[in-house]
N, C-alpha and C. Protein backbone atom coordinates (compact mmCIF):
# COMPACT_ATOMS: atom_id res chain seq x y z
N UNK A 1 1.49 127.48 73.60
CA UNK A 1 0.54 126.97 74.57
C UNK A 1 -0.87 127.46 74.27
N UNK A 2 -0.72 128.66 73.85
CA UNK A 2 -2.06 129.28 73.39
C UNK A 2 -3.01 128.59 72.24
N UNK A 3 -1.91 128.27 71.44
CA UNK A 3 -2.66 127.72 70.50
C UNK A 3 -2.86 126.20 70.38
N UNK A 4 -2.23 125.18 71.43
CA UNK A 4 -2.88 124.09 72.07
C UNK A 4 -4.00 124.27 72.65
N UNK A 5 -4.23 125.13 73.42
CA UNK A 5 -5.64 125.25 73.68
C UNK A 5 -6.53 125.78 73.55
N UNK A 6 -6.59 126.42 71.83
CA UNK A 6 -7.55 126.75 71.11
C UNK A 6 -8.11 125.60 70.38
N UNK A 7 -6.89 125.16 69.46
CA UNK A 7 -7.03 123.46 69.42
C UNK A 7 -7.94 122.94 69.73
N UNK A 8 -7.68 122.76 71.47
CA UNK A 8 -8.36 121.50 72.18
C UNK A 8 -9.61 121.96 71.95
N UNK A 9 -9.92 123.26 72.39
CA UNK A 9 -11.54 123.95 72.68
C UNK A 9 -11.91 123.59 71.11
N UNK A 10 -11.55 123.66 70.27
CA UNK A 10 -12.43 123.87 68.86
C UNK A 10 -13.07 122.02 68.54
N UNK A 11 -11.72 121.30 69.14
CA UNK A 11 -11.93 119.72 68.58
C UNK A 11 -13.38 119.72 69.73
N UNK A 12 -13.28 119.83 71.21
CA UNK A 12 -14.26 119.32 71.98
C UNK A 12 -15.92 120.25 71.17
N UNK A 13 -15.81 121.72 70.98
CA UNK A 13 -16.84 122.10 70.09
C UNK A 13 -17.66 121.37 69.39
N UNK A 14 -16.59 120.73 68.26
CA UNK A 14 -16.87 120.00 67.16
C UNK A 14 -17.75 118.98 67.65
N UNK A 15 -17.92 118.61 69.05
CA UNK A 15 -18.49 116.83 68.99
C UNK A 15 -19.79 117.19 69.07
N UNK A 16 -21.18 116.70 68.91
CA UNK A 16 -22.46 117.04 68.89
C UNK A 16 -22.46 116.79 70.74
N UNK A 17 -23.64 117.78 71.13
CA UNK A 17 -24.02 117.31 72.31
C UNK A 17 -24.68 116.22 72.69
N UNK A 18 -24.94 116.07 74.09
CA UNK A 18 -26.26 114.54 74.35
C UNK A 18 -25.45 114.36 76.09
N UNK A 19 -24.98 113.13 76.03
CA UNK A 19 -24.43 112.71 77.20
C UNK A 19 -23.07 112.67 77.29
N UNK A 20 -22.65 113.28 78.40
CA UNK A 20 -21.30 113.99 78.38
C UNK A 20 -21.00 114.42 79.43
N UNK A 21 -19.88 114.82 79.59
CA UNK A 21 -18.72 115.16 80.89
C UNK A 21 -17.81 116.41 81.09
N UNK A 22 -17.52 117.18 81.87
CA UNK A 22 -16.77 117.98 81.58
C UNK A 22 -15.40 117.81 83.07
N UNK A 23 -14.10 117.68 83.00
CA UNK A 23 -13.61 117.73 84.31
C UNK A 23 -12.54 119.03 84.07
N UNK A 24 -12.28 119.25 85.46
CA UNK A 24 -10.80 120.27 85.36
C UNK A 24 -10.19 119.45 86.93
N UNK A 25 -8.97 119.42 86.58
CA UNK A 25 -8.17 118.55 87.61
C UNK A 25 -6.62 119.18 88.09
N UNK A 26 -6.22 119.10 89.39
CA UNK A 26 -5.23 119.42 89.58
C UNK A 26 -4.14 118.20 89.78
N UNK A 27 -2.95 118.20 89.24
CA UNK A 27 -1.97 116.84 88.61
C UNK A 27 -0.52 117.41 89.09
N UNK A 28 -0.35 116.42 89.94
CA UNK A 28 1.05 116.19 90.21
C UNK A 28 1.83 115.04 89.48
N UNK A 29 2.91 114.72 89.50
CA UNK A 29 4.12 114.16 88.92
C UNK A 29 5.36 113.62 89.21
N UNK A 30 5.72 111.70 89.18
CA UNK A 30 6.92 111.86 89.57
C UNK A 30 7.89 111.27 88.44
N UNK A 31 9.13 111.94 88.11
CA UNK A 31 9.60 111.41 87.25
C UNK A 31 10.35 110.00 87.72
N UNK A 32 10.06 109.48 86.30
CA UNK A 32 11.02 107.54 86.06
C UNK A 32 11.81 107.63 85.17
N UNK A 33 13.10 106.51 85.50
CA UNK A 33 13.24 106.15 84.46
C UNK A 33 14.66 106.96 83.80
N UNK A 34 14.86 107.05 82.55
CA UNK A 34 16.07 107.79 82.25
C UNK A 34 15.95 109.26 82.32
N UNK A 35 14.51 109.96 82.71
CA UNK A 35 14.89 111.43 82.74
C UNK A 35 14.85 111.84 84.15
N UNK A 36 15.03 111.19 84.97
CA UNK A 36 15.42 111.41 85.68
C UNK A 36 17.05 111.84 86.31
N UNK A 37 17.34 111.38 85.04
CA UNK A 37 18.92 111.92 84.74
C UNK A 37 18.79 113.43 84.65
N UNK A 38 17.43 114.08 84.22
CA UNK A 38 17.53 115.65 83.78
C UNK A 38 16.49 115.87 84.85
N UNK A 39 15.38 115.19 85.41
CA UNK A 39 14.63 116.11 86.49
C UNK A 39 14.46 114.91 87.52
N UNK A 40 14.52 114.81 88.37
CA UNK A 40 14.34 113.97 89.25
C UNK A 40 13.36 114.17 90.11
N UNK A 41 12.91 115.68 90.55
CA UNK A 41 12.15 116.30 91.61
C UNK A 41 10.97 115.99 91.60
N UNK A 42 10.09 115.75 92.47
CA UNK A 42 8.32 115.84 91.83
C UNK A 42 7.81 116.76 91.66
N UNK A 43 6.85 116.68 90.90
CA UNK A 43 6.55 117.90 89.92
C UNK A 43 4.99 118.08 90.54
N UNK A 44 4.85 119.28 91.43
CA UNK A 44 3.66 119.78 91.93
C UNK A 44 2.65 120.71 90.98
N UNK A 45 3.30 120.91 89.98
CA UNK A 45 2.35 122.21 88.85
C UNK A 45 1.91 121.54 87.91
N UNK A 46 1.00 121.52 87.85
CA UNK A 46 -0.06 121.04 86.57
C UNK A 46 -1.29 120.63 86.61
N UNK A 47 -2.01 121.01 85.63
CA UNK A 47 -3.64 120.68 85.38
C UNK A 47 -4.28 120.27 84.29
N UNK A 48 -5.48 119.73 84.12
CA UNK A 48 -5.86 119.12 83.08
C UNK A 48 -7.19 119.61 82.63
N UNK A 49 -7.61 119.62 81.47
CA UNK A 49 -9.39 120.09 81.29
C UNK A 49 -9.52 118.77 80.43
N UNK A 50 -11.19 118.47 80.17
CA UNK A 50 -11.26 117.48 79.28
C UNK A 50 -12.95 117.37 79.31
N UNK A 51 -12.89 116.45 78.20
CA UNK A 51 -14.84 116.42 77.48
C UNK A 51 -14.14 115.03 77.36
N UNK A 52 -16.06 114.66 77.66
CA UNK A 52 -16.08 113.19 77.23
C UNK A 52 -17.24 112.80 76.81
N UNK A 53 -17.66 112.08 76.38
CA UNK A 53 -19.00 112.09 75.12
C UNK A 53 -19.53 110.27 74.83
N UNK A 54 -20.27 109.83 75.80
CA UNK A 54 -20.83 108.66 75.69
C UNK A 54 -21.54 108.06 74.40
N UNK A 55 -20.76 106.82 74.37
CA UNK A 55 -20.54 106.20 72.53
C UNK A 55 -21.26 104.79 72.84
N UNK A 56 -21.45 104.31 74.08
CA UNK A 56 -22.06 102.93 74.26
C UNK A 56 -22.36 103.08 75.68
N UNK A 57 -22.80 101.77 76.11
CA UNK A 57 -22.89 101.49 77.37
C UNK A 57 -21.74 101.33 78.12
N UNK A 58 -21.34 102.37 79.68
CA UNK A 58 -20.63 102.51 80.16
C UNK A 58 -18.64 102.90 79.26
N UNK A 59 -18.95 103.07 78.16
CA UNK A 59 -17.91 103.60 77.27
C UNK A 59 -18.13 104.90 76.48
N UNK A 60 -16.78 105.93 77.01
CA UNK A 60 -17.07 107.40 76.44
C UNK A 60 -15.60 107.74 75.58
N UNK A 61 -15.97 108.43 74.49
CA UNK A 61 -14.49 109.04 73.82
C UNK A 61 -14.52 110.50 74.59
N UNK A 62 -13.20 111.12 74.48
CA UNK A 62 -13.09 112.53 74.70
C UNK A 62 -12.02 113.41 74.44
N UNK A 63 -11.65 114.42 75.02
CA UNK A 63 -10.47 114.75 74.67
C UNK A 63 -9.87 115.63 75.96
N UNK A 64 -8.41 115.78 76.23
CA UNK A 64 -8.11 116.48 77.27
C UNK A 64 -6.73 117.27 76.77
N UNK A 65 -6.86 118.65 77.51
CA UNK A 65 -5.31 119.35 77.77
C UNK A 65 -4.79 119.17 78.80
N UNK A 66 -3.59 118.61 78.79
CA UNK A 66 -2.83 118.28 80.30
C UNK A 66 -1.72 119.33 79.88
N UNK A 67 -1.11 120.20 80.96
CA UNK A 67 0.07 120.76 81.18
C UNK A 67 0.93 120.49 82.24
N UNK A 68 2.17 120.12 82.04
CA UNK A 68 3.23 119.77 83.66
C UNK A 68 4.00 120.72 83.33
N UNK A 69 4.56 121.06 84.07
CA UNK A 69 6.12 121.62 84.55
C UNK A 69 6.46 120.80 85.86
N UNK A 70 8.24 120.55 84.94
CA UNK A 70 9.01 119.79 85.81
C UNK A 70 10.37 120.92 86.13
N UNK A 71 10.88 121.08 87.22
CA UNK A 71 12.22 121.88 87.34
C UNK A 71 12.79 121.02 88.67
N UNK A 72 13.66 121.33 88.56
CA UNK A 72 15.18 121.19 89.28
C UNK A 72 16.12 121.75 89.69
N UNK A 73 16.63 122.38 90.49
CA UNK A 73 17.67 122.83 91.38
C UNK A 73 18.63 122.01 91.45
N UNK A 74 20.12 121.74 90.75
CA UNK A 74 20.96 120.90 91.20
C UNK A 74 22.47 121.78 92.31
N UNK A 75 22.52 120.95 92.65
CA UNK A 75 24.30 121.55 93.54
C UNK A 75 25.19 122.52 92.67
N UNK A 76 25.33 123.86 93.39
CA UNK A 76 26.38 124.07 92.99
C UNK A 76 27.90 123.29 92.14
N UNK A 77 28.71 123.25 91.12
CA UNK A 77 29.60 122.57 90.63
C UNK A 77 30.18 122.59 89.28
N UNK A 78 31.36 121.98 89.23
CA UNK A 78 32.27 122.65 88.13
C UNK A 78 31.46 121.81 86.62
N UNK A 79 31.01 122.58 85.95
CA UNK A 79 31.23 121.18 84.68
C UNK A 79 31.68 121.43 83.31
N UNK A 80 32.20 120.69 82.68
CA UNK A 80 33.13 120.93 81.66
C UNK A 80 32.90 120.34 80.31
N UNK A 81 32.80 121.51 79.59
CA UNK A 81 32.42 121.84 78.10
C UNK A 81 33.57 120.83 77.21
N UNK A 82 33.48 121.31 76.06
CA UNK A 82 34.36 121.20 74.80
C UNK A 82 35.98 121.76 74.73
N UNK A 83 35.19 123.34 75.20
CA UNK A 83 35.49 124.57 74.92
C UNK A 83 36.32 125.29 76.41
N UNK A 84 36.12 124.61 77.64
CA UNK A 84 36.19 124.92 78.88
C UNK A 84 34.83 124.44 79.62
N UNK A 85 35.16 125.39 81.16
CA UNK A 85 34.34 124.74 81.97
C UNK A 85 33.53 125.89 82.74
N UNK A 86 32.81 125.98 83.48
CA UNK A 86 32.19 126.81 84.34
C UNK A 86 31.51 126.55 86.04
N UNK A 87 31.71 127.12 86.72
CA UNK A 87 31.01 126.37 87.97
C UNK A 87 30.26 127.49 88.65
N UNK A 88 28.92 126.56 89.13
CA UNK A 88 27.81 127.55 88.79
C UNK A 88 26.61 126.56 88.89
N UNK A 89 25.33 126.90 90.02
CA UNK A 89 24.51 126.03 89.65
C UNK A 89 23.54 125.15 88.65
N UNK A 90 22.73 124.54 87.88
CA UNK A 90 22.49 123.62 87.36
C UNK A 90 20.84 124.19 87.53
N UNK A 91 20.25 124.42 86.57
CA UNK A 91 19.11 124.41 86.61
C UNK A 91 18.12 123.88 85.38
N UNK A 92 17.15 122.65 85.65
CA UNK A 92 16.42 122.05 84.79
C UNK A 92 15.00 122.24 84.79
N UNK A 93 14.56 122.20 83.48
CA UNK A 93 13.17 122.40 82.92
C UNK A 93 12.52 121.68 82.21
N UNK A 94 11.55 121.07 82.44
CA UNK A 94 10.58 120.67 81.45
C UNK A 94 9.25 121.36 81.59
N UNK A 95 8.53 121.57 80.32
CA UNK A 95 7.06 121.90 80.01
C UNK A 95 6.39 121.24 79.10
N UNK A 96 5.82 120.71 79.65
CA UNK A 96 4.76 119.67 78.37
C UNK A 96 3.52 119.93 78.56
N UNK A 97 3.10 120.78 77.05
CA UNK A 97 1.70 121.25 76.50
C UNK A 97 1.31 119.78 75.61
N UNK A 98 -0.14 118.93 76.41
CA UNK A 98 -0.41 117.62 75.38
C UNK A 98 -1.99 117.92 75.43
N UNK A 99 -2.23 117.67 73.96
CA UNK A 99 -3.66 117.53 73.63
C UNK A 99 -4.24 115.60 73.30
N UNK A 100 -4.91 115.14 74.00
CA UNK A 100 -5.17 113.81 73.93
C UNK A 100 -6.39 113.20 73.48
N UNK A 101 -6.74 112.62 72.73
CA UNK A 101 -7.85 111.47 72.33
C UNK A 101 -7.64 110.50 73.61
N UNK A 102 -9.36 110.14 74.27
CA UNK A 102 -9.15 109.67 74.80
C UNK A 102 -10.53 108.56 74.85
N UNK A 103 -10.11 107.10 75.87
CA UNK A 103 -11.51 106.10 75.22
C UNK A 103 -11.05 105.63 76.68
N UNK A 104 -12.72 105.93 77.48
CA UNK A 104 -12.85 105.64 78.66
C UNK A 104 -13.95 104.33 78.92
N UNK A 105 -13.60 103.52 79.79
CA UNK A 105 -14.77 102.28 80.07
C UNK A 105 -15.24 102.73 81.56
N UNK A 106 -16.28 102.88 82.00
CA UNK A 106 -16.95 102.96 83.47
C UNK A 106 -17.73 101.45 84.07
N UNK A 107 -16.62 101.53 84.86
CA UNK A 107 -17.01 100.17 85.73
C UNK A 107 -19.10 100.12 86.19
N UNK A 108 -19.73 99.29 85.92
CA UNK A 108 -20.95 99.21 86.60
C UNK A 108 -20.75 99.03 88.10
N UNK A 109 -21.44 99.85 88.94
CA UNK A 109 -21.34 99.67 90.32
C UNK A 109 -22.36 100.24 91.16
N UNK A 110 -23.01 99.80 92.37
CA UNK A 110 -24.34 100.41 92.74
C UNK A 110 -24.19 101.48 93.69
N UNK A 111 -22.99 101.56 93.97
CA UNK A 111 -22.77 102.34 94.90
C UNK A 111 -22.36 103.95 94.58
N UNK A 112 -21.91 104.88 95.47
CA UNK A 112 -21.37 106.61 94.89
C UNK A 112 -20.17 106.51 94.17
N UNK A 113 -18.99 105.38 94.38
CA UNK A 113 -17.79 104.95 93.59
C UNK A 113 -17.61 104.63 92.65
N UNK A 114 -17.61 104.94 90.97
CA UNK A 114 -17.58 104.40 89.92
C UNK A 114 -15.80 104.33 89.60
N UNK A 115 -15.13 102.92 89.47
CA UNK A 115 -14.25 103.34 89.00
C UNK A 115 -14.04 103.17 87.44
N UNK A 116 -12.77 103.91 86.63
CA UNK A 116 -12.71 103.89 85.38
C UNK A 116 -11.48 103.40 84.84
N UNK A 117 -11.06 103.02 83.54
CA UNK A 117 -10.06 102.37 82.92
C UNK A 117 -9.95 103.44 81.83
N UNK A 118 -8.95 104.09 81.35
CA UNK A 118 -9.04 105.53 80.32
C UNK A 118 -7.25 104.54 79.38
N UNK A 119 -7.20 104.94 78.08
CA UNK A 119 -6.06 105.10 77.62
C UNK A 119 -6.39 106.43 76.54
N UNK A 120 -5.12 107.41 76.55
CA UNK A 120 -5.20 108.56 75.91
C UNK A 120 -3.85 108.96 75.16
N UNK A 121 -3.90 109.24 74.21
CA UNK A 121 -2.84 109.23 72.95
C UNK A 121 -2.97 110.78 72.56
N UNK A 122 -2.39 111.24 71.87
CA UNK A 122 -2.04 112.57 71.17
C UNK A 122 -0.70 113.61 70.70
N UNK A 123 -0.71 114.38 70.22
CA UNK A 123 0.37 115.26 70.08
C UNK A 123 0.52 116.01 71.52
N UNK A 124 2.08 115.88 71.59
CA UNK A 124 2.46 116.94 73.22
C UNK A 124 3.63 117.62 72.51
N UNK A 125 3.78 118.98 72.72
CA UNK A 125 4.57 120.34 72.43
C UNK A 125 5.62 119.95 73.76
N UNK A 126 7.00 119.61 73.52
CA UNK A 126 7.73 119.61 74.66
C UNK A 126 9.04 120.27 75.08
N UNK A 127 8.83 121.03 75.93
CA UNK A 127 10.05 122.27 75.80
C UNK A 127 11.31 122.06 77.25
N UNK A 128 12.24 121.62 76.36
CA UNK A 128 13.26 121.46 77.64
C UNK A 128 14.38 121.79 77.76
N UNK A 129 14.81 122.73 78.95
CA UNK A 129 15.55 123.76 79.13
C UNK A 129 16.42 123.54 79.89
N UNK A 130 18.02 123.70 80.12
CA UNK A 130 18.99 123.59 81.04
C UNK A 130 19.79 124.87 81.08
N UNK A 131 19.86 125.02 82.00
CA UNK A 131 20.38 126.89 82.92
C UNK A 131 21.49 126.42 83.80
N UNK A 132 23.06 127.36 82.77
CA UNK A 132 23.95 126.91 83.79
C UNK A 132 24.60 128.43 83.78
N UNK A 133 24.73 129.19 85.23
CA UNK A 133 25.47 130.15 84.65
C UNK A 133 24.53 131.10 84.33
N UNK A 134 25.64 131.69 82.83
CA UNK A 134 24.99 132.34 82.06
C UNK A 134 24.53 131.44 80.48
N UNK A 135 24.57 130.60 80.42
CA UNK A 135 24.19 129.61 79.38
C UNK A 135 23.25 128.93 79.91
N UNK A 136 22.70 129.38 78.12
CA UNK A 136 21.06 128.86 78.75
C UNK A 136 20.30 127.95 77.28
N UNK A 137 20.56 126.58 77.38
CA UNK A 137 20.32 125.73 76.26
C UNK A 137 19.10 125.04 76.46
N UNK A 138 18.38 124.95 75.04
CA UNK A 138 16.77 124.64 75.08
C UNK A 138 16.50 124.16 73.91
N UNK A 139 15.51 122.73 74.00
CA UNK A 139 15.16 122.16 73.09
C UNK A 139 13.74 121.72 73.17
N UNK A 140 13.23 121.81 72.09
CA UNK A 140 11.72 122.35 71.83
C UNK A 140 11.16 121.09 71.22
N UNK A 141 10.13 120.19 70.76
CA UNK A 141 9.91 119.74 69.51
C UNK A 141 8.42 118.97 69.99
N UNK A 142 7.67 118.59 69.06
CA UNK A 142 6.64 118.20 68.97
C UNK A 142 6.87 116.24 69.04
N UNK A 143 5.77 115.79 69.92
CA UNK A 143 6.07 114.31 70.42
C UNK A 143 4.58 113.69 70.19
N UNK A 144 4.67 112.28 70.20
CA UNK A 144 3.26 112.03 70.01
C UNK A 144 3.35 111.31 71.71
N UNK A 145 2.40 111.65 72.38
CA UNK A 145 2.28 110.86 73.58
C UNK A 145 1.42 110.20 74.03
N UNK A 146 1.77 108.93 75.02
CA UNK A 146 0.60 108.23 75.10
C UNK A 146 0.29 107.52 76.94
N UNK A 147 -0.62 107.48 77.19
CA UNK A 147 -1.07 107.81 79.01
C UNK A 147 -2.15 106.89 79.08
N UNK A 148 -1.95 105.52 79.61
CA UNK A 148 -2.97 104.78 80.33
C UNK A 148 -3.01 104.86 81.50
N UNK A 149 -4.83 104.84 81.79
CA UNK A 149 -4.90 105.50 83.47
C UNK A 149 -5.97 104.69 83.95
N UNK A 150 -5.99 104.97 85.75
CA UNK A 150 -6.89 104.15 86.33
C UNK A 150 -8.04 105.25 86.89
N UNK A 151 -8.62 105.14 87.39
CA UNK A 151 -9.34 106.34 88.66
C UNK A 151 -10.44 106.12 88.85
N UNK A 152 -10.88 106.58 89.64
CA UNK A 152 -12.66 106.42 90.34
C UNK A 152 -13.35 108.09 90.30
N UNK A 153 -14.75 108.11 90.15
CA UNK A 153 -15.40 108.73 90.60
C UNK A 153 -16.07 108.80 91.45
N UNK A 154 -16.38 109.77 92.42
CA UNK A 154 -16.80 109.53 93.64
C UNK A 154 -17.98 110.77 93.29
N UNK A 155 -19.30 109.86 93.40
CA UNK A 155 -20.42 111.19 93.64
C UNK A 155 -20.56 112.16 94.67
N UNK A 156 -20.79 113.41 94.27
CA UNK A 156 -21.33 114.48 95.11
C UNK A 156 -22.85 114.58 95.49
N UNK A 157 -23.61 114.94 94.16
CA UNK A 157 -24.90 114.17 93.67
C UNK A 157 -25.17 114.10 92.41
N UNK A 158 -26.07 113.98 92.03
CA UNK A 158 -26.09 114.10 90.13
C UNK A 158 -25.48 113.89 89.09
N UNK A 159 -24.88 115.32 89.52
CA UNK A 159 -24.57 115.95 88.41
C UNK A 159 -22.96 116.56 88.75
N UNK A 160 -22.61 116.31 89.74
CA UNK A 160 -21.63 116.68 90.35
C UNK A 160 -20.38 115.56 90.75
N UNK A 161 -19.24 115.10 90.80
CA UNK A 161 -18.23 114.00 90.98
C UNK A 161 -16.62 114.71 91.08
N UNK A 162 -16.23 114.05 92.48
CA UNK A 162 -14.69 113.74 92.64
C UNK A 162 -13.69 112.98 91.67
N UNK A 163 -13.25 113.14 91.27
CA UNK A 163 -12.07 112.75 90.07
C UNK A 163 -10.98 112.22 90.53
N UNK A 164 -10.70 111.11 90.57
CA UNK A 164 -9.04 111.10 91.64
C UNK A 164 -8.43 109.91 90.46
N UNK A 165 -7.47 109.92 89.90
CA UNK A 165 -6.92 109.08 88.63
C UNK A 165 -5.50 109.40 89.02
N UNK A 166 -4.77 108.34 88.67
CA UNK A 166 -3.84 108.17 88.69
C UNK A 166 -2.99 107.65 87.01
N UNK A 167 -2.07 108.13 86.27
CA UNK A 167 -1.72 107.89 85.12
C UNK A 167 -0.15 107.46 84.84
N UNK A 168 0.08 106.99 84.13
CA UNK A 168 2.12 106.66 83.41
C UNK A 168 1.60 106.96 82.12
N UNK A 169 2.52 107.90 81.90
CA UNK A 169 3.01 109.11 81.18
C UNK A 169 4.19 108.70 79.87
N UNK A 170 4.05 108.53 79.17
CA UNK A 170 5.50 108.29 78.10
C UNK A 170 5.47 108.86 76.81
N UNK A 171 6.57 109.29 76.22
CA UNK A 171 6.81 110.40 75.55
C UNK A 171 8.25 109.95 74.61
N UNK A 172 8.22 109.54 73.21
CA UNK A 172 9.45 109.23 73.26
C UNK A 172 10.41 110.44 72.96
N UNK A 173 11.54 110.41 73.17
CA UNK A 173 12.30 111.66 72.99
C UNK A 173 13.50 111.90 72.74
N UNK A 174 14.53 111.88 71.66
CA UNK A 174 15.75 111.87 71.75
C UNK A 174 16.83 113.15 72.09
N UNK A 175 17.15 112.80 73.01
CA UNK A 175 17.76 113.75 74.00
C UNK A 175 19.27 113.76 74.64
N UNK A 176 19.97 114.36 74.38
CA UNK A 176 21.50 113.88 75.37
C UNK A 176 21.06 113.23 76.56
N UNK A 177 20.65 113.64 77.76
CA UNK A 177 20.50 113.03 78.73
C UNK A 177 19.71 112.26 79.06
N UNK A 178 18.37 111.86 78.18
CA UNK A 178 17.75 110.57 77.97
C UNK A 178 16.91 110.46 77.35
N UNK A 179 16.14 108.99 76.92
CA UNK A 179 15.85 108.46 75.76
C UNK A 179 14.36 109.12 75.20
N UNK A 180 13.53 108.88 76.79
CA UNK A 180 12.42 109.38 76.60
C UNK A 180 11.70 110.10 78.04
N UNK A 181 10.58 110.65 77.77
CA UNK A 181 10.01 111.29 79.00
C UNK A 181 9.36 110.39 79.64
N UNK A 182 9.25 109.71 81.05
CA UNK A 182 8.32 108.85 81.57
C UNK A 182 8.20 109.35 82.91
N UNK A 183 6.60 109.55 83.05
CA UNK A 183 6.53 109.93 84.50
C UNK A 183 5.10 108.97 84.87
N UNK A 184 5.13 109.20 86.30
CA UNK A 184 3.65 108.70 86.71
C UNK A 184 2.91 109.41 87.50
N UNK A 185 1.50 110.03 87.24
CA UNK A 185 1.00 110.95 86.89
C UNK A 185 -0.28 111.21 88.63
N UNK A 186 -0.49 112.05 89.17
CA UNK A 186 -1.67 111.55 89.83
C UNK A 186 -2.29 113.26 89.95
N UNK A 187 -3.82 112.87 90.40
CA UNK A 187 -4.87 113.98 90.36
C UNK A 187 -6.09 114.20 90.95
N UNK A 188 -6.70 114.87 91.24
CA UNK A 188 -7.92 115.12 91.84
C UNK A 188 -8.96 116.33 91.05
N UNK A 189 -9.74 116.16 90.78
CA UNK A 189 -10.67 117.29 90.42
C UNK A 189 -11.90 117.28 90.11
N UNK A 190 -12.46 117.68 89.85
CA UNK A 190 -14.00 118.02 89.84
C UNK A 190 -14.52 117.62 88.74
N UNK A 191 -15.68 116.69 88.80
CA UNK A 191 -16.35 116.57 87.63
C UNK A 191 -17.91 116.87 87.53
N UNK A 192 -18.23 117.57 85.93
CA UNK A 192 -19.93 117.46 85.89
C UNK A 192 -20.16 116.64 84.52
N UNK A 193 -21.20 116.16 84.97
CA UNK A 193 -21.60 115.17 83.93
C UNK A 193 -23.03 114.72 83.66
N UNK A 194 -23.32 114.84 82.45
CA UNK A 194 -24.65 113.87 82.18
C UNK A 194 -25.08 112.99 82.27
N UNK A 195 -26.04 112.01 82.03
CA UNK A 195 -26.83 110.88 82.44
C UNK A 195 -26.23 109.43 82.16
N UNK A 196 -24.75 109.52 81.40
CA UNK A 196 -24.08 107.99 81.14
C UNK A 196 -23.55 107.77 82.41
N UNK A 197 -23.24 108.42 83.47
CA UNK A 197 -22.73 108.03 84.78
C UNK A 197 -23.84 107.86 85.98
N UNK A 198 -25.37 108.27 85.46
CA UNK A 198 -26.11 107.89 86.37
C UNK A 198 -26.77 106.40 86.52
């Protein structure tokens, strides 16, 4: 995780300054779909940082770190191995460390509401864990992921903006209990920004 977000900090470094954005956001989560076979719960932990760097009129590239954790509590119950069986609660994990390229369009509008259209692609580190017992099985591996999103900004004044976006999340993933990761994504947080949003 550490070194995802040295990563991220060095790529956003790299871009020259001018007109630009900075947000940090707090992101909840609900899972779809086939992994919901492994987490079903909504997922209250996670946050995002991100730069964005105006390339045209009302269009910015950038880049963001998103982190979730997903867990699960299942029922007490018997379940049965190869080898035998054990009974004993059920406990599930996901953690997804993703670094993203991202290409945002800003709606023209006269009012404090700008809304936006974002799609964002990248490598995500994805670590997923099942706890039964005393057995404790975990599978790790690197995914390329990809997140089209909607959201508005809402001015404070200036230089200052509300963040509220909403995203679907997909991840492909081959997994015993399912195919790929799909969730749908939502957030709020703070933004500062330079003169392409004024």
């Amino acid at each position: 995780m550490k070194n995802l977000i040295l990563i991220g900090l060095s790529m956003i470094a790299s871009v020259s300054f001018g007109q630009r954005m900075y947000n940090f956001n707090y992101s909840t989560a609900a899972p779809i779909g086939t992994y919901t076979n492994f987490v079903s719960e909504y997922s209250w932990q996670g946050f995002e940082v991100g730069y964005q760097k105006g390339i045209g009129e009302n269009l910015t590239v950038g880049f963001t770190y998103r982190w979730q954790k997903f867990y699960e509590k299942k029922d007490r119950a018997t379940y049965v191995f190869d080898n035998g069986a054990i009974t004993s609660n059920l406990y599930t994990y996901t953690f997804i460390n993703n670094c993203n390229v991202t290409l945002n369009y800003y709606v023209d509008n006269a009012t404090k509401i700008t809304p936006y259209f974002s799609m964002a692609a990248g490598p995500a580190y994805v670590e997923n864990r099942l706890v039964i017992g005393f057995i404790d099985l975990d599978d790790n591996d690197w995914k390329i992921a990809m997140s089209p999103q909607i959201g508005v900004m809402i001015d404070i004044n200036e230089s200052f903006a509300i963040d509220l976006k909403c995203n679907y999340n997909y991840l492909p993933l081959q997994y015993q209990r399912f195919s790929s990761i799909q969730y749908i994504g939502a957030s709020i947080g703070i933004a500062w920004r330079d003169s392409f949003l004024n």
